[in-house]
N, C-alpha and C. Protein backbone atom coordinates (compact mmCIF):
# COMPACT_ATOMS: atom_id res chain seq x y z
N UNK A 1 -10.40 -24.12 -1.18
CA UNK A 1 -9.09 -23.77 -0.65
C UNK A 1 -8.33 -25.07 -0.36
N UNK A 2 -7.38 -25.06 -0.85
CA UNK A 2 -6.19 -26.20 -0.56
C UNK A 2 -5.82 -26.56 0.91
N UNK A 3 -5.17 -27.76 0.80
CA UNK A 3 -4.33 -27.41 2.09
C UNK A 3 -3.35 -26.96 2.03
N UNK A 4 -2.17 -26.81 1.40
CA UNK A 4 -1.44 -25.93 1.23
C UNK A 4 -1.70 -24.54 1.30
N UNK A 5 -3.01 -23.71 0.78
CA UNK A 5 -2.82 -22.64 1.38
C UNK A 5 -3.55 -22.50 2.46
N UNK A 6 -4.56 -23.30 3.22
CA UNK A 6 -4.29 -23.15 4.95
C UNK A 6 -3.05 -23.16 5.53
N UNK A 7 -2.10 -24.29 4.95
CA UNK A 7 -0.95 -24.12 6.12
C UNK A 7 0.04 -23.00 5.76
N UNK A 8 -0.28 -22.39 4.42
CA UNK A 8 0.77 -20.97 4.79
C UNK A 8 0.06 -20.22 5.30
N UNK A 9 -1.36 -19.64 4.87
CA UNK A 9 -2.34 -18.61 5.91
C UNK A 9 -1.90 -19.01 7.43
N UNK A 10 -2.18 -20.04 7.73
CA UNK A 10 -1.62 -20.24 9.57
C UNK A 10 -0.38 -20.12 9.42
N UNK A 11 1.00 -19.87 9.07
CA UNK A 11 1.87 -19.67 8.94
C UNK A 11 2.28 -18.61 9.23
N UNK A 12 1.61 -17.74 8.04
CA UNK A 12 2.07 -16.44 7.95
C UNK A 12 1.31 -15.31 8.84
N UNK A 13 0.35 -16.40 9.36
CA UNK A 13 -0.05 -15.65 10.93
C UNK A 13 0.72 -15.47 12.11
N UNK A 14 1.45 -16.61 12.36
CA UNK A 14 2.23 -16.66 12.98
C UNK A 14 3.55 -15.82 12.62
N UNK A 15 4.31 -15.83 11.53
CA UNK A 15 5.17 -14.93 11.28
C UNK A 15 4.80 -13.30 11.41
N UNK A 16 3.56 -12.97 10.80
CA UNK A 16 2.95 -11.93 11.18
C UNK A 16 3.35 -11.36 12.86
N UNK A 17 2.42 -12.06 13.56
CA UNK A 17 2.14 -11.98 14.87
C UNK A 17 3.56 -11.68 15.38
N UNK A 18 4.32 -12.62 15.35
CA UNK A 18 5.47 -12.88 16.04
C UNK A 18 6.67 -12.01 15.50
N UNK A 19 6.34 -11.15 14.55
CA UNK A 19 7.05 -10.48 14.03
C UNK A 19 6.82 -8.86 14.88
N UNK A 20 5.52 -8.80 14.65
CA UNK A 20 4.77 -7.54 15.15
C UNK A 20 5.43 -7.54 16.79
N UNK A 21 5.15 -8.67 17.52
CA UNK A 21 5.44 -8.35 19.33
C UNK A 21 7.23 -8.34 19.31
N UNK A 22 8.06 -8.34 18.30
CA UNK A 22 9.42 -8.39 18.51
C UNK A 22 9.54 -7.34 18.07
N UNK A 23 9.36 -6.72 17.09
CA UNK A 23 9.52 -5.78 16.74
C UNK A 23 8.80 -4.22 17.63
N UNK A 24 7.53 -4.69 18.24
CA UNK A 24 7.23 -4.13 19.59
C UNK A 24 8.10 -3.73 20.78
N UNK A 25 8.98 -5.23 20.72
CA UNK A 25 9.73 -5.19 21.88
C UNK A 25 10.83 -4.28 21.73
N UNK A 26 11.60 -4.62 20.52
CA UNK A 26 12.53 -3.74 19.84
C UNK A 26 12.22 -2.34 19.72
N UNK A 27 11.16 -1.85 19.80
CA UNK A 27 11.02 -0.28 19.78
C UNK A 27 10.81 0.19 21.19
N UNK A 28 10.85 -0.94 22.11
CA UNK A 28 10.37 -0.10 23.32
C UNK A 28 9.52 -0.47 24.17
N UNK A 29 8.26 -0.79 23.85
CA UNK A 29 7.35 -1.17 24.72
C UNK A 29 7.47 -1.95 25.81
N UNK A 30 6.55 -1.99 26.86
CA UNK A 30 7.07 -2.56 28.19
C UNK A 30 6.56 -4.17 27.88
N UNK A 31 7.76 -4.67 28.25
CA UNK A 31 7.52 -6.46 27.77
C UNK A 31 7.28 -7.26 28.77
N UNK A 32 7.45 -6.81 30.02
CA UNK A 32 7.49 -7.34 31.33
C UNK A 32 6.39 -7.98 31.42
N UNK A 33 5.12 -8.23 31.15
CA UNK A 33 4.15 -8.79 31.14
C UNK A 33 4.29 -10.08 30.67
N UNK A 34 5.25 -10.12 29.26
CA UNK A 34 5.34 -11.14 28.29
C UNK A 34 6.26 -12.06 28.58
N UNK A 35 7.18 -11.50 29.42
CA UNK A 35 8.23 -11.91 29.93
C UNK A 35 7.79 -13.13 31.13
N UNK A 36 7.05 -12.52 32.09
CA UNK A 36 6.75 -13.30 32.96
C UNK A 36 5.89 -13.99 32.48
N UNK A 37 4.77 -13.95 31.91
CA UNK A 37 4.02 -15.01 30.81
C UNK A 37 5.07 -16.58 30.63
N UNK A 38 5.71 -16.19 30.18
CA UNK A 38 6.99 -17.24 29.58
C UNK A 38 7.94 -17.19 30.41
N UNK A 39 8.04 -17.08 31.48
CA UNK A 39 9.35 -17.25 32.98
C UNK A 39 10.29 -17.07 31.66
N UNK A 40 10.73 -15.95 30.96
CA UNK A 40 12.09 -16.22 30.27
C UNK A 40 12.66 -14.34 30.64
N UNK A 41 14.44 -14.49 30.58
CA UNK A 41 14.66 -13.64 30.69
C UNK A 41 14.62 -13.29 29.31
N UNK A 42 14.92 -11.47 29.05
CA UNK A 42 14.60 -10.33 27.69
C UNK A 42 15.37 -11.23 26.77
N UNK A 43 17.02 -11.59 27.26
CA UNK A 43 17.66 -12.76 25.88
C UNK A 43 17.17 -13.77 25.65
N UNK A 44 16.67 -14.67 27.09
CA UNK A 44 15.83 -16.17 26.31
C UNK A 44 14.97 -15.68 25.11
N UNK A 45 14.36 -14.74 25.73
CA UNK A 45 12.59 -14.55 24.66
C UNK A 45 12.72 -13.74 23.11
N UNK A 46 14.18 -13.01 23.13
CA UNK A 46 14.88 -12.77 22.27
C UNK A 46 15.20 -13.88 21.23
N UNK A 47 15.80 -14.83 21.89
CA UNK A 47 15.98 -15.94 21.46
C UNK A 47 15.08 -16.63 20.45
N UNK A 48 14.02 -17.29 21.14
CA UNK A 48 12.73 -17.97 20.99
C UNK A 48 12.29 -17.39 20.09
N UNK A 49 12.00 -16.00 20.25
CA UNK A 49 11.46 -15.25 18.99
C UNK A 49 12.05 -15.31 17.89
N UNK A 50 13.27 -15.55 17.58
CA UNK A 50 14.39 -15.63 16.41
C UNK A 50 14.19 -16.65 15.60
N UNK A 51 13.73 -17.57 16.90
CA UNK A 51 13.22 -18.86 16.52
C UNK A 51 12.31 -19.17 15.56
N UNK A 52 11.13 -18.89 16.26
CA UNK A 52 10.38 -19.27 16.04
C UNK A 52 9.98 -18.54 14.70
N UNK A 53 10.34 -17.19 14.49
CA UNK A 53 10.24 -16.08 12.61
C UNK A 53 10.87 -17.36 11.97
N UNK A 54 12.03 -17.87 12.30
CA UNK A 54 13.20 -18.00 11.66
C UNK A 54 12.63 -19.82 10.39
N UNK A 55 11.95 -20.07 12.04
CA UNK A 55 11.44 -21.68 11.78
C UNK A 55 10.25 -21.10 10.64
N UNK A 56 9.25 -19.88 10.86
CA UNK A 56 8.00 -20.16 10.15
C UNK A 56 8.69 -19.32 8.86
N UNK A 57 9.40 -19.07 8.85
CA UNK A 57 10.14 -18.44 7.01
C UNK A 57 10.39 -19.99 6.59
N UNK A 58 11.02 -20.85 6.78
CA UNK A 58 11.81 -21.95 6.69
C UNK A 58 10.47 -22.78 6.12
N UNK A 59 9.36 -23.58 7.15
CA UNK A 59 8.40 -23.89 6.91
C UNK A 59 7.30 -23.18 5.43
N UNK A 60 6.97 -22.05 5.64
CA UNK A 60 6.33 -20.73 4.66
C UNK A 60 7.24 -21.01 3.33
N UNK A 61 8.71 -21.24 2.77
CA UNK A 61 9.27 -21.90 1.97
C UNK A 61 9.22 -22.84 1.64
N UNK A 62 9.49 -23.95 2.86
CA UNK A 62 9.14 -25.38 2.45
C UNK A 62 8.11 -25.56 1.90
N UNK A 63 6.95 -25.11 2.03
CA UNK A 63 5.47 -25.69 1.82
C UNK A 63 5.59 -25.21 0.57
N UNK A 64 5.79 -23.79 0.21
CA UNK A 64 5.31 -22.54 -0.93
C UNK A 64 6.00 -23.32 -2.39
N UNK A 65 7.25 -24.26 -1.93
CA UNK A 65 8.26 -24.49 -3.11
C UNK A 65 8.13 -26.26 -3.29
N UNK A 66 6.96 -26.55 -2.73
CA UNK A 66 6.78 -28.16 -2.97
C UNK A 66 5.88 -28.23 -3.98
N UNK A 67 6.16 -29.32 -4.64
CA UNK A 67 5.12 -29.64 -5.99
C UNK A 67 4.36 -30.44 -5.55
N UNK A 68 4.30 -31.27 -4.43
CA UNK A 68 3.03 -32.79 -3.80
C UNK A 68 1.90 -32.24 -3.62
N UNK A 69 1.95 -30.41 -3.28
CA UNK A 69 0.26 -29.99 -3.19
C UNK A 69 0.13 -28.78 -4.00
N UNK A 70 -1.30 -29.50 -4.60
CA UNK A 70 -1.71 -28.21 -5.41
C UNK A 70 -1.71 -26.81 -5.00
């Protein structure tokens, strides 16, 4: 296994993951736990989360569309 596809597998774990608890949040479930976890209010963590999909699509591209690794 490459390194290139470790760093999209950890990648797309993270997009996974972070996709799944927003989309959690978005249907409903009680977040208050997660919330205080991260002292952020429902828009900060809204936020962050936007983020952070937004960064590992960005990254998950970068890597997927480079020719330096096999």
């Amino acid at each position: 296994m490459t390194s290139k596809m470790i760093a999209l597998k950890i990648l797309d774990g993270i997009f996974i993951s972070t996709t799944i608890v927003l989309l959690g949040i978005v249907a409903g479930l009680p977040a208050d736990w997660l919330l205080a976890l991260f002292e952020m209010s429902m828009r900060e963590f809204q936020a962050f989360a936007l983020f952070v999909i937004f960064g590992s699509l960005l990254l998950i591209h970068a890597i997927a569309s480079s020719d330096s690794a096999p």
